[in-house]
Protein backbone atom coordinates (compact mmCIF):
# COMPACT_ATOMS: atom_id res chain seq x y z
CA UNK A 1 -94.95 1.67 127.92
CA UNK A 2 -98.24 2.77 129.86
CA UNK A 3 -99.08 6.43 129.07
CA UNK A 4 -99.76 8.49 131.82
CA UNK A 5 -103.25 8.98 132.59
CA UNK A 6 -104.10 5.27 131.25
CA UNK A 7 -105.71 3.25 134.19
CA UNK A 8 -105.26 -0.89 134.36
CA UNK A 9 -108.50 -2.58 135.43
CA UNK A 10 -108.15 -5.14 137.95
CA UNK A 11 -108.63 -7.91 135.55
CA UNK A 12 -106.27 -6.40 133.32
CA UNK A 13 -103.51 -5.96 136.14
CA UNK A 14 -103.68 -9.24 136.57
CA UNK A 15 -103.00 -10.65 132.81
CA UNK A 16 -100.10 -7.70 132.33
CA UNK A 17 -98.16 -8.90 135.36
CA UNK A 18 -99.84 -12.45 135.31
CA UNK A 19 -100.36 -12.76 138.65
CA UNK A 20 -103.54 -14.51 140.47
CA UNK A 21 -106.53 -11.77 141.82
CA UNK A 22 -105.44 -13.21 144.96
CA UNK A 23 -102.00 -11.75 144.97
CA UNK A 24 -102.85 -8.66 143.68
CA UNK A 25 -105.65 -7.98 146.60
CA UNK A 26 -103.21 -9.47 149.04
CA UNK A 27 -100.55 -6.60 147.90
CA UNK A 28 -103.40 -3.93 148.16
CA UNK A 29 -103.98 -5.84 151.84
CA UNK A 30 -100.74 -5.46 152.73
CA UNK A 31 -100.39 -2.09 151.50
CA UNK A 32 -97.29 -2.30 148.17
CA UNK A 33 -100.25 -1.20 146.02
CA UNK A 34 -102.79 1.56 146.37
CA UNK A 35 -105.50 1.52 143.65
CA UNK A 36 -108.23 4.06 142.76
CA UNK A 37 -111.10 2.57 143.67
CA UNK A 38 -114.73 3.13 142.15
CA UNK A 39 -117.11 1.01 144.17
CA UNK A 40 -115.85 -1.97 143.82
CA UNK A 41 -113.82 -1.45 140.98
CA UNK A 42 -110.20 -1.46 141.28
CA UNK A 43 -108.15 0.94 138.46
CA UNK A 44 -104.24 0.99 138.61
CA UNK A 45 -102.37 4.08 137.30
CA UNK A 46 -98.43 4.80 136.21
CA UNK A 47 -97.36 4.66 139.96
CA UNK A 48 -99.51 1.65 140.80
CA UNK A 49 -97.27 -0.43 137.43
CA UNK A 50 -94.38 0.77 138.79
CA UNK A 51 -94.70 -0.18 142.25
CA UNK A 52 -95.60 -3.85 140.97
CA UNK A 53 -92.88 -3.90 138.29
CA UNK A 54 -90.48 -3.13 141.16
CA UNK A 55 -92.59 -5.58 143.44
CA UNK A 56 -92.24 -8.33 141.20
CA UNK A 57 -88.68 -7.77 140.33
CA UNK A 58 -87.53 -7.58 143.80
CA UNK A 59 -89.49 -10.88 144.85
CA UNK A 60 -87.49 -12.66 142.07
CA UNK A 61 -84.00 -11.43 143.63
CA UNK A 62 -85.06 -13.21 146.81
CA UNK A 63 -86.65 -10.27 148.86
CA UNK A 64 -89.32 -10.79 151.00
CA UNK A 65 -92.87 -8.51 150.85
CA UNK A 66 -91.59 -7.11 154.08
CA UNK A 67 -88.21 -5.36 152.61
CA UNK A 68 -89.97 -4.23 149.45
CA UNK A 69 -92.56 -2.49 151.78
CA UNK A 70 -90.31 -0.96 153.56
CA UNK A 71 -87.98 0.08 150.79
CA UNK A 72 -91.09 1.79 148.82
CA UNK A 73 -91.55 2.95 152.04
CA UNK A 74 -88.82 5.32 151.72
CA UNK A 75 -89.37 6.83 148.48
CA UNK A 76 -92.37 8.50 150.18
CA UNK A 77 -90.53 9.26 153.72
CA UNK A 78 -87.01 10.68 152.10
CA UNK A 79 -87.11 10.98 148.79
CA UNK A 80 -85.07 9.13 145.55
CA UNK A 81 -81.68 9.42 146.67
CA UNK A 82 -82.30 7.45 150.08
CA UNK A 83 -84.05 4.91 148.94
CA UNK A 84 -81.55 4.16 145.58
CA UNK A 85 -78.82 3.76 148.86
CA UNK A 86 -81.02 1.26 150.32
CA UNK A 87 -81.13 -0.47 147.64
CA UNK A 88 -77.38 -0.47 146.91
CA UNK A 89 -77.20 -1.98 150.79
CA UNK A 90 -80.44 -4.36 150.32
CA UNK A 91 -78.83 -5.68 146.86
CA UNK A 92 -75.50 -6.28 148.48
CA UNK A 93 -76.60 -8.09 151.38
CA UNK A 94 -79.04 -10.15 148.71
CA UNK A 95 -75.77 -10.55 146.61
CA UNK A 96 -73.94 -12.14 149.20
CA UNK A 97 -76.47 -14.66 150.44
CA UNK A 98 -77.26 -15.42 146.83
CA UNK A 99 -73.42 -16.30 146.70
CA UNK A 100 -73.54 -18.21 149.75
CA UNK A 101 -76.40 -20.28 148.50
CA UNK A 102 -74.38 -20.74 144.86
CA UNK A 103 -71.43 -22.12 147.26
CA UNK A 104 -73.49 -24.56 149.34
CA UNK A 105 -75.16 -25.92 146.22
CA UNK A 106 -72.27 -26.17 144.27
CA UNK A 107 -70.64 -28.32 147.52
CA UNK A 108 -73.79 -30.21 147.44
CA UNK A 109 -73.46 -31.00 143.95
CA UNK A 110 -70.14 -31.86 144.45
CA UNK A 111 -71.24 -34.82 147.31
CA UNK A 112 -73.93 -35.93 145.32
CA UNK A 113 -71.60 -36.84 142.28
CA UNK A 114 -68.83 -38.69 144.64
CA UNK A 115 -71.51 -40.51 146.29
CA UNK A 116 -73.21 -41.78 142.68
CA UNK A 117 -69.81 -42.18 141.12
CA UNK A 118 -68.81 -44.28 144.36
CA UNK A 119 -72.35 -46.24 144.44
CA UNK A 120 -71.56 -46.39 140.62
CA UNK A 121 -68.43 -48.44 140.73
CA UNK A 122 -69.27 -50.77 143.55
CA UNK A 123 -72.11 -52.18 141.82
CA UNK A 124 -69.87 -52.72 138.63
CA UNK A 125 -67.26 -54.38 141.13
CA UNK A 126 -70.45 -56.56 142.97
CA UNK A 127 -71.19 -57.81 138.88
């Protein structure tokens, strides 16, 4: 757990999170992350962890950059309780194409097998 006051380096954001210095300056770019900055040196507090914690989590459910930004977004405009209902609506709608997806690749799965099984027994019957 990162103690407040305790500031990541850039180098060190990277190996914590284990993403490339590309991502992370393309995140500062298109503003999910807002550093300190010291020159040219780059120091990421408590809120800056968070933001990519929730950043990185919400890229593996499927969302794009776009929703995250926006859904951040609203933390700052109207406070907790609005965006924790935009995520309730953002997760179900993420829910139900994840479904979707589950249902198309498990009908996929499902023609790949008849065709092999098929392709399977006519070359036994051709022997």
């Amino acid at each position: 757990m990162l103690v407040t006051g305790v500031r990541l380096s850039f180098k060190d954001m990277c190996a914590k999170f284990d993403v490339t210095p590309r991502t992370l300056r393309y995140y500062e770019y298109i503003e999910l992350l807002d550093p300190e900055k010291d020159g040219r040196a780059r120091y990421y507090g408590p809120r800056e962890v968070a933001r990519m914690t929730l950043i990185l989590r919400g890229r593996r459910f499927g969302f794009s950059l776009e929703e995250i930004r926006q859904w951040l977004l609203i933390y700052q405009q109207r406070g907790t309780r609005a965006q924790l209902e935009t995520w309730v609506q953002m997760a179900d709608r993420q829910l139900a194409a994840l479904e979707q997806q589950r249902s198309d690749l498990d009908s996929t799965i499902a023609d790949l097998r008849t065709l092999r099984d098929t392709t399977t027994q006519d070359i036994k019957r051709s022997t």
